[in-house]
C-alpha atoms as a PDB file:
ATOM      1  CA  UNK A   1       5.941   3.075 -18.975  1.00  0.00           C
ATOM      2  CA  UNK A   2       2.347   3.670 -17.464  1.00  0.00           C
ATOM      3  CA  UNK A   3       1.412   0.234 -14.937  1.00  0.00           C
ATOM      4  CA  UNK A   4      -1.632  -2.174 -15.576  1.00  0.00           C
ATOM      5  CA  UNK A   5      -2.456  -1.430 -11.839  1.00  0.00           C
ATOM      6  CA  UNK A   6      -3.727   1.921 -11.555  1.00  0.00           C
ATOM      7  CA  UNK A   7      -2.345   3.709 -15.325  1.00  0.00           C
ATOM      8  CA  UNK A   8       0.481   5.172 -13.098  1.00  0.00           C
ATOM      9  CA  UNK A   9       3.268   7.049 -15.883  1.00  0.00           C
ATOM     10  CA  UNK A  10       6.826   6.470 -14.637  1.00  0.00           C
ATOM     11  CA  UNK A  11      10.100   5.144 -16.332  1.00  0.00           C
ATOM     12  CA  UNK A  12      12.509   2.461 -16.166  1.00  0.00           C
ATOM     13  CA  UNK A  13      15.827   1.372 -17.885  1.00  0.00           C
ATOM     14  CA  UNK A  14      15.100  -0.664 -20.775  1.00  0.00           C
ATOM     15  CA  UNK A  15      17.360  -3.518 -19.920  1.00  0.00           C
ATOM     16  CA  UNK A  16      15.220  -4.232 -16.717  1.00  0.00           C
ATOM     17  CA  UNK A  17      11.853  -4.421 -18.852  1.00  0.00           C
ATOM     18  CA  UNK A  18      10.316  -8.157 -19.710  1.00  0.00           C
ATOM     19  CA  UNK A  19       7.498  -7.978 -22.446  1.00  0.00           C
ATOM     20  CA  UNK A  20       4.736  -9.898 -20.059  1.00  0.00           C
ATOM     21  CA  UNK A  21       1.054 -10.283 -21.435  1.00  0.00           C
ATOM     22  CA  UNK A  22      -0.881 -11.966 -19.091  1.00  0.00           C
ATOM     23  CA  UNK A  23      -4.095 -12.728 -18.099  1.00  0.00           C
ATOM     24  CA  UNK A  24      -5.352  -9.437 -16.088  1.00  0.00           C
ATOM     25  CA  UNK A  25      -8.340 -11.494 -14.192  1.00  0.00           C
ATOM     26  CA  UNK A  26      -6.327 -14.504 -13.005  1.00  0.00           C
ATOM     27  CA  UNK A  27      -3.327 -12.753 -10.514  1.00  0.00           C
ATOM     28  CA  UNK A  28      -2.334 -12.149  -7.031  1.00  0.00           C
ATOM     29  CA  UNK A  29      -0.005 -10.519  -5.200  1.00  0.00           C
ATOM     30  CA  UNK A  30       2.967 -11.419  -2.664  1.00  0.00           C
ATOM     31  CA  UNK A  31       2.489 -10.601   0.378  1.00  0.00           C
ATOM     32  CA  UNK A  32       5.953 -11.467   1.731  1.00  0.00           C
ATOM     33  CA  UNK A  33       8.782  -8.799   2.877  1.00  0.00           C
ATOM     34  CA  UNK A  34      10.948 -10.086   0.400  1.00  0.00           C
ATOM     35  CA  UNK A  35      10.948 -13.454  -1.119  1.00  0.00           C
ATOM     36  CA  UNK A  36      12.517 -15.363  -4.004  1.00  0.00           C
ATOM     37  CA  UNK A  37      11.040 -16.017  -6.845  1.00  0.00           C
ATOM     38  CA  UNK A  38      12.128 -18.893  -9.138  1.00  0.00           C
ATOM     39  CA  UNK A  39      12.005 -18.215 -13.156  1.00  0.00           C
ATOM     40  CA  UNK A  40      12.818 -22.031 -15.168  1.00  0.00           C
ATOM     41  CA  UNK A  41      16.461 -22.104 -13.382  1.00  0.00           C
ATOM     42  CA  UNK A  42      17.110 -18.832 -12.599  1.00  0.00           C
ATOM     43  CA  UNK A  43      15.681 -16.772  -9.123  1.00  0.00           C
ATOM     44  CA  UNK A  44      15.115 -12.706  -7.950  1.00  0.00           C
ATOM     45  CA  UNK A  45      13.987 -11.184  -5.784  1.00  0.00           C
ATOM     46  CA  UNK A  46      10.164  -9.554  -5.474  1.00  0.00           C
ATOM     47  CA  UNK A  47       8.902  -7.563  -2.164  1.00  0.00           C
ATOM     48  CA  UNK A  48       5.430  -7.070  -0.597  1.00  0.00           C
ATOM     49  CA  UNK A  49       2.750  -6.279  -3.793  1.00  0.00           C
ATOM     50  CA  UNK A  50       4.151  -7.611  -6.496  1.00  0.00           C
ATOM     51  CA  UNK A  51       2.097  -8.481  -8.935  1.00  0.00           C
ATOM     52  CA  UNK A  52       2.176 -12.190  -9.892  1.00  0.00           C
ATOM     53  CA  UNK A  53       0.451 -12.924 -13.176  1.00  0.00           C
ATOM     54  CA  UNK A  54      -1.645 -16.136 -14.210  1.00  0.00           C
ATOM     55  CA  UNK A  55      -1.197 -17.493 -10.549  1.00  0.00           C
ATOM     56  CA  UNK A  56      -2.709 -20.920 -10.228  1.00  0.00           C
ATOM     57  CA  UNK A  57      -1.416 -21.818  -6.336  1.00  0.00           C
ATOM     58  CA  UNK A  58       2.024 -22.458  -7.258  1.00  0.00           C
ATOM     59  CA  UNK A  59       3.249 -20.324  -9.810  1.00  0.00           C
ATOM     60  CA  UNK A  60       2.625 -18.559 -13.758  1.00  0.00           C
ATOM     61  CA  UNK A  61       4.115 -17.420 -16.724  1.00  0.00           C
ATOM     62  CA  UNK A  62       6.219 -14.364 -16.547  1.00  0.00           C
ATOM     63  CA  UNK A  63       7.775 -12.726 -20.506  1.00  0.00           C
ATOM     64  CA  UNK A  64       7.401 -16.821 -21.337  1.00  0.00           C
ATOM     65  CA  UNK A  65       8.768 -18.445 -18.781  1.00  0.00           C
ATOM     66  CA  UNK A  66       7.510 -20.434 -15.922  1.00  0.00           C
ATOM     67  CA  UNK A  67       7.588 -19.136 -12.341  1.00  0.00           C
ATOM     68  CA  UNK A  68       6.963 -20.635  -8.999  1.00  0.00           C
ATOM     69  CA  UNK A  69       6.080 -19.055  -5.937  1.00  0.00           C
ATOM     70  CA  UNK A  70       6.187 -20.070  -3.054  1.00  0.00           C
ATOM     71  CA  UNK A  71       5.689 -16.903  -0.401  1.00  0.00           C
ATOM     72  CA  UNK A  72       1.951 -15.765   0.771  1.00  0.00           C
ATOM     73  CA  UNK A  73      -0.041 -14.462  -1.727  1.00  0.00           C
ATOM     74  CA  UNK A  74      -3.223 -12.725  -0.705  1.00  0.00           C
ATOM     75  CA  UNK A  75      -6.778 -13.009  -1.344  1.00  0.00           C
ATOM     76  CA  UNK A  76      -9.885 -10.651  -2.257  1.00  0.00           C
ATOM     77  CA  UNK A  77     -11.597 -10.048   1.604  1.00  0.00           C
ATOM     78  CA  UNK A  78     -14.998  -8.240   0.845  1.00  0.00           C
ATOM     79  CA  UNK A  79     -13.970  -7.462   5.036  1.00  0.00           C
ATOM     80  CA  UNK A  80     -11.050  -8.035   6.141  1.00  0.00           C
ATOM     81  CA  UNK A  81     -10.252  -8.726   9.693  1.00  0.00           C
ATOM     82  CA  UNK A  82      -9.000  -5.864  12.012  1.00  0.00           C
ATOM     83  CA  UNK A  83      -6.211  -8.310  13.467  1.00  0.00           C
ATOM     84  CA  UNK A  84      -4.827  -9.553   9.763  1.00  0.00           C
ATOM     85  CA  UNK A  85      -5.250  -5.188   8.333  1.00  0.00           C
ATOM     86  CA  UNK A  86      -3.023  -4.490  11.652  1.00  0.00           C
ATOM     87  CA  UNK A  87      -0.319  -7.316  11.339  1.00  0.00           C
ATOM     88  CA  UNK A  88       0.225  -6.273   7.469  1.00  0.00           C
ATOM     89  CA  UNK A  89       0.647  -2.694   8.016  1.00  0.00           C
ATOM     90  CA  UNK A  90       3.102  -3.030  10.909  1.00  0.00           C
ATOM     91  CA  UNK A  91       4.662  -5.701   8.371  1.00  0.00           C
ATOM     92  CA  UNK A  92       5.984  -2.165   6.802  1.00  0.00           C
ATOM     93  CA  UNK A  93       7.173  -0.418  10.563  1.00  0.00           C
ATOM     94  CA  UNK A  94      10.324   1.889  10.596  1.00  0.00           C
ATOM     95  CA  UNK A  95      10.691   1.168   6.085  1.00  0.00           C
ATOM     96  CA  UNK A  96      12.399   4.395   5.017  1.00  0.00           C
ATOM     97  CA  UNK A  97      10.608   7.692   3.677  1.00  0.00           C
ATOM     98  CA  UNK A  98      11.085   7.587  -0.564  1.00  0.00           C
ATOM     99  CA  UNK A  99       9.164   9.831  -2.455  1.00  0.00           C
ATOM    100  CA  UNK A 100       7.590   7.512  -5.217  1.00  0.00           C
ATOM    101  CA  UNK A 101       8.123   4.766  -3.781  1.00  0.00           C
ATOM    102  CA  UNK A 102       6.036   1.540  -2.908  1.00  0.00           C
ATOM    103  CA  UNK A 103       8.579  -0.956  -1.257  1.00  0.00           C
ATOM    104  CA  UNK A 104       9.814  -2.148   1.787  1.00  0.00           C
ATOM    105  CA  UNK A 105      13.100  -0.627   1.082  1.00  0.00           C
ATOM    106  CA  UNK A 106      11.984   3.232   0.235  1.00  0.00           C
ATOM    107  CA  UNK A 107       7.695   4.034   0.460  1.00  0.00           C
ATOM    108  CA  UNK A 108       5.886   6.862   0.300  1.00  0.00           C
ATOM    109  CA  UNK A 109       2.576   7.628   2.530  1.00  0.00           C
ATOM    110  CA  UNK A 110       0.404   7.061  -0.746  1.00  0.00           C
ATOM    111  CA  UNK A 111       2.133   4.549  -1.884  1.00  0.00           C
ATOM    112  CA  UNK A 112       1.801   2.950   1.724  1.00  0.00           C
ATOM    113  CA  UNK A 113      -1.551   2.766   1.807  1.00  0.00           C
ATOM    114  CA  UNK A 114      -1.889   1.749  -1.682  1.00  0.00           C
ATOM    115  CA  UNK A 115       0.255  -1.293  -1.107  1.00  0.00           C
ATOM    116  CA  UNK A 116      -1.408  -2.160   1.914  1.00  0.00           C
ATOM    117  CA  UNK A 117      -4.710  -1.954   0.247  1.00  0.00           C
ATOM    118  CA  UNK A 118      -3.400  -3.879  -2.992  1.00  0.00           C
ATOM    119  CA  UNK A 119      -2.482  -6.923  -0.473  1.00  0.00           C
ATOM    120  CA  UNK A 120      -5.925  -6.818   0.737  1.00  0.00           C
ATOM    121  CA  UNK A 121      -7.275  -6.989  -2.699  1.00  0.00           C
ATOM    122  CA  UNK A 122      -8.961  -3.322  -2.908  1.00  0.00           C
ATOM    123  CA  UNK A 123      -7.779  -1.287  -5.981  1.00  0.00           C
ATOM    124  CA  UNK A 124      -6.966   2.283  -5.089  1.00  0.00           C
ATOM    125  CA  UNK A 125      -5.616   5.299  -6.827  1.00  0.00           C
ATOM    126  CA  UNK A 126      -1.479   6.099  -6.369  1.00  0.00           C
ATOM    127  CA  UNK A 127      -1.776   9.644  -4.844  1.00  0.00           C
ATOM    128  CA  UNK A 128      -3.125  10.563  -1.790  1.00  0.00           C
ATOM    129  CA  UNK A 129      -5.527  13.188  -3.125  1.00  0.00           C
ATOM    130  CA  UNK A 130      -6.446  10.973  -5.955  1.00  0.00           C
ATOM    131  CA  UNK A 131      -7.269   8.445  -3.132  1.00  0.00           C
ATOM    132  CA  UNK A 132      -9.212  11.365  -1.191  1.00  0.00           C
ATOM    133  CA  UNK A 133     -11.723  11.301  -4.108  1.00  0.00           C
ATOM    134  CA  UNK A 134     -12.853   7.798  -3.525  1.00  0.00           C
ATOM    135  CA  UNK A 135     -14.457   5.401  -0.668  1.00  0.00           C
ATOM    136  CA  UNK A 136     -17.005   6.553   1.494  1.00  0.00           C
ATOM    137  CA  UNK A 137     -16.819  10.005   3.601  1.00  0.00           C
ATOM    138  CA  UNK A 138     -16.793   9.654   7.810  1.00  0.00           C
ATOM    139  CA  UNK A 139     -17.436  12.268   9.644  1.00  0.00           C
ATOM    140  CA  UNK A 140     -15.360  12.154  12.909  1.00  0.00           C
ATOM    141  CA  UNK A 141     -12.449   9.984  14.131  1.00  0.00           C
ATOM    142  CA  UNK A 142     -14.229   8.363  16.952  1.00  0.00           C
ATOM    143  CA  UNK A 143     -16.612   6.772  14.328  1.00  0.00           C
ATOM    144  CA  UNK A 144     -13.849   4.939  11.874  1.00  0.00           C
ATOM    145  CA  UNK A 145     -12.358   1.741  11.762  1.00  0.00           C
ATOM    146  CA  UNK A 146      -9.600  -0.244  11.566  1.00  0.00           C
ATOM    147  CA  UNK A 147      -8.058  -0.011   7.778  1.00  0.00           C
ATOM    148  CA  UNK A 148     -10.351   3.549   7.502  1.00  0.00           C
ATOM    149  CA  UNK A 149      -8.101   6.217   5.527  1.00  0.00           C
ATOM    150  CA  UNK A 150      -7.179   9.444   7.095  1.00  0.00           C
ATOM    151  CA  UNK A 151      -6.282  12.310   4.479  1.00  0.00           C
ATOM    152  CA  UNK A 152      -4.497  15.550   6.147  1.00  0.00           C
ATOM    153  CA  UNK A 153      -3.306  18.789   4.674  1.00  0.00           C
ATOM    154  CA  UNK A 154      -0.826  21.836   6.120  1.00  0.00           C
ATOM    155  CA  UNK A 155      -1.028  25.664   5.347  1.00  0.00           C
ATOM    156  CA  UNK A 156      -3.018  24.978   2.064  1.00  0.00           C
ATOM    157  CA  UNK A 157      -6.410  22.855   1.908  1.00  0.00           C
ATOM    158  CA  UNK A 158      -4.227  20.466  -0.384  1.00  0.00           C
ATOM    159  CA  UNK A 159      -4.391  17.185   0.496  1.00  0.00           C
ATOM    160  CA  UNK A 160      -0.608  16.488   0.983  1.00  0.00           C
ATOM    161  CA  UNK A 161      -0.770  13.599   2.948  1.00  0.00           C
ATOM    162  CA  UNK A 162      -2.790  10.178   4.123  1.00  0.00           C
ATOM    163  CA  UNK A 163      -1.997   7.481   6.465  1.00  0.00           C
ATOM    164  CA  UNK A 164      -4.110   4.519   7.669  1.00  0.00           C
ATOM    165  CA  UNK A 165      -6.075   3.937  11.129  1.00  0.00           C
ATOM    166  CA  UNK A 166      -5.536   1.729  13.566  1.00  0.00           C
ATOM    167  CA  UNK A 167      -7.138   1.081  17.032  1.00  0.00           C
ATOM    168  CA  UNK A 168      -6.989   3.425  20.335  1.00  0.00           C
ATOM    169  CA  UNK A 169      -6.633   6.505  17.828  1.00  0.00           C
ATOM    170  CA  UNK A 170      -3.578   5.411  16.335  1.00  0.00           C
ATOM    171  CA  UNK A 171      -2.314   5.917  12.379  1.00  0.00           C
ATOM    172  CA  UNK A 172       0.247   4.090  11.128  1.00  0.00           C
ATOM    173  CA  UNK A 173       1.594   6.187   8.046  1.00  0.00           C
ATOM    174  CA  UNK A 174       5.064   7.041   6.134  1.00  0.00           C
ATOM    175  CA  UNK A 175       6.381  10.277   7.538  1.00  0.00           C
ATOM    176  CA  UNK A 176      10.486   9.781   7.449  1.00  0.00           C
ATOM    177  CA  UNK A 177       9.570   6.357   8.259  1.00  0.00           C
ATOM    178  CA  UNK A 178       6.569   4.263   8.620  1.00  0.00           C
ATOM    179  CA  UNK A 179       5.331   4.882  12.189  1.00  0.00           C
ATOM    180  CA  UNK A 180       2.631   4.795  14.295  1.00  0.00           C
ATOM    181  CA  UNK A 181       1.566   8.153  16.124  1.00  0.00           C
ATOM    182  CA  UNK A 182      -1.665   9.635  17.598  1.00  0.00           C
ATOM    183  CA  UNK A 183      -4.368  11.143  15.416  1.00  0.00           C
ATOM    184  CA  UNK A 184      -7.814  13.200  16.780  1.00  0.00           C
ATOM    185  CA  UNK A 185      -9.944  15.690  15.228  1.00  0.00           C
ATOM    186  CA  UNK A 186      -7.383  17.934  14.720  1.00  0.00           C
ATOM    187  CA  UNK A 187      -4.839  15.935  13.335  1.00  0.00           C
ATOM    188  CA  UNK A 188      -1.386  13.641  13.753  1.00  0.00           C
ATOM    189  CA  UNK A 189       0.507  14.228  16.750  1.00  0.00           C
ATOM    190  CA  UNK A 190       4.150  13.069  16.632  1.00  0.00           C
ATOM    191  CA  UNK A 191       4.857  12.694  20.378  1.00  0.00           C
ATOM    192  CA  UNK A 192       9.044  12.489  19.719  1.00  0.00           C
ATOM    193  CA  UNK A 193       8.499  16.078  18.466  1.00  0.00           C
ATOM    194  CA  UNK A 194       5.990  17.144  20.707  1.00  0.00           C
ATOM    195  CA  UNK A 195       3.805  18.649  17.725  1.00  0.00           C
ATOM    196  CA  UNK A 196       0.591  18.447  15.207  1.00  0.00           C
ATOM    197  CA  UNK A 197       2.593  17.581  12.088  1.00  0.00           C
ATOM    198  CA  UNK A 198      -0.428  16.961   9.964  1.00  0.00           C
ATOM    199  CA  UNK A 199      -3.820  18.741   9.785  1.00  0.00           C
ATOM    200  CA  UNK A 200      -6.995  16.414   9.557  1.00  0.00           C
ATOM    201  CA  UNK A 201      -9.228  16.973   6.594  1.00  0.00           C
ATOM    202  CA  UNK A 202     -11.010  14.131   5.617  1.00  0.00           C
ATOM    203  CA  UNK A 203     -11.578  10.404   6.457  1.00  0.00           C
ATOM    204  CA  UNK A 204     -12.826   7.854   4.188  1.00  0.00           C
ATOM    205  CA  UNK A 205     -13.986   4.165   3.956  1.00  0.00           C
ATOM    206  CA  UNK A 206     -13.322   1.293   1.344  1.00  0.00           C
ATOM    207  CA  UNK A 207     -15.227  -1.339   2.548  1.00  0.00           C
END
């Protein structure tokens, strides 16, 4: 399969796949943890991001059938408050380390930030050094912001890895888990292992 969000190539068993052509303009996205969603009489599950197609306030049409929703959904922000960026990241705090994924229950660190930045309505690219090439450059930490994207390498100049800043020089990133750690000019610095885990190489800016 390759997704309508950002052309991303993956797979999926056939059995779990509902033919759904919607209206691309007119969607949102949940912005609940995990939150029921009711098909005619039946009901599943759907975590932070999902897409919800042809939302009108209350619900769609999903593969023909009528949904309702009712869970926070987000909205476009042109800029978003630092309080409302802060509370949605740490929505994700201590969700496990899965490479590929984009859910509460297994994320990676580009698929963090992605999923944050879906549920604030700004379209990004899936991996971090896809993401690298975008927004606007910064050139030291003291100058970003809230929501501001910090990319990082190790041995190699490779971007490798990306996590989001916060306040007080804090990044809140998936490394193991989603945490929060210290970040300066030279990079992350995990205080429970009393190290520079990540090498700074870039910070950029999306709105």
């Amino acid at each position: 399969v390759v997704t309508t969000y950002d052309k991303y190539r993956g797979w999926m068993d056939q059995k779990q796949l509902i033919p759904c052509h919607a209206n691309r303009e007119n969607h949102t996205c949940s912005l609940d943890l995990s939150q029921p969603i009711f098909l005619d009489s039946d009901s599943t599950m759907i975590t932070m991001g999902a897409t919800l197609p042809d939302y009108d306030g209350i619900g769609g049409v999903i593969g023909g059938k009528s949904y309702r929703y009712s869970g926070q959904v987000n909205s476009r922000q042109t800029d978003p408050k630092d309080e409302f960026v802060i509370k949605l990241a740490k929505k994700l705090l201590n969700a496990p380390y899965l490479w590929g994924g984009r859910t509460p229950y297994g994320i990676d660190c580009s698929g963090f930030t992605q999923l944050i930045y879906k549920c604030l309505g700004i379209r990004i690219s899936r991996d971090s050094s896809m993401q690298a090439l975008e927004g606007e450059h910064i050139d030291f930490v003291n100058a970003a912001n809230v929501g501001d994207l910090a990319f990082f390498s190790k041995e190699t100049d490779r971007i490798t890895h990306v996590g989001m800043l916060l306040t007080d020089q804090k990044i809140i990133h998936a490394s193991g888990h989603v945490r929060i750690d210290t970040v300066d000019h030279y990079g992350i610095y995990n205080s429970d292992l009393n190290e520079y885990t990540h090498r700074l190489k870039i910070i950029k800016r999306f709105w």
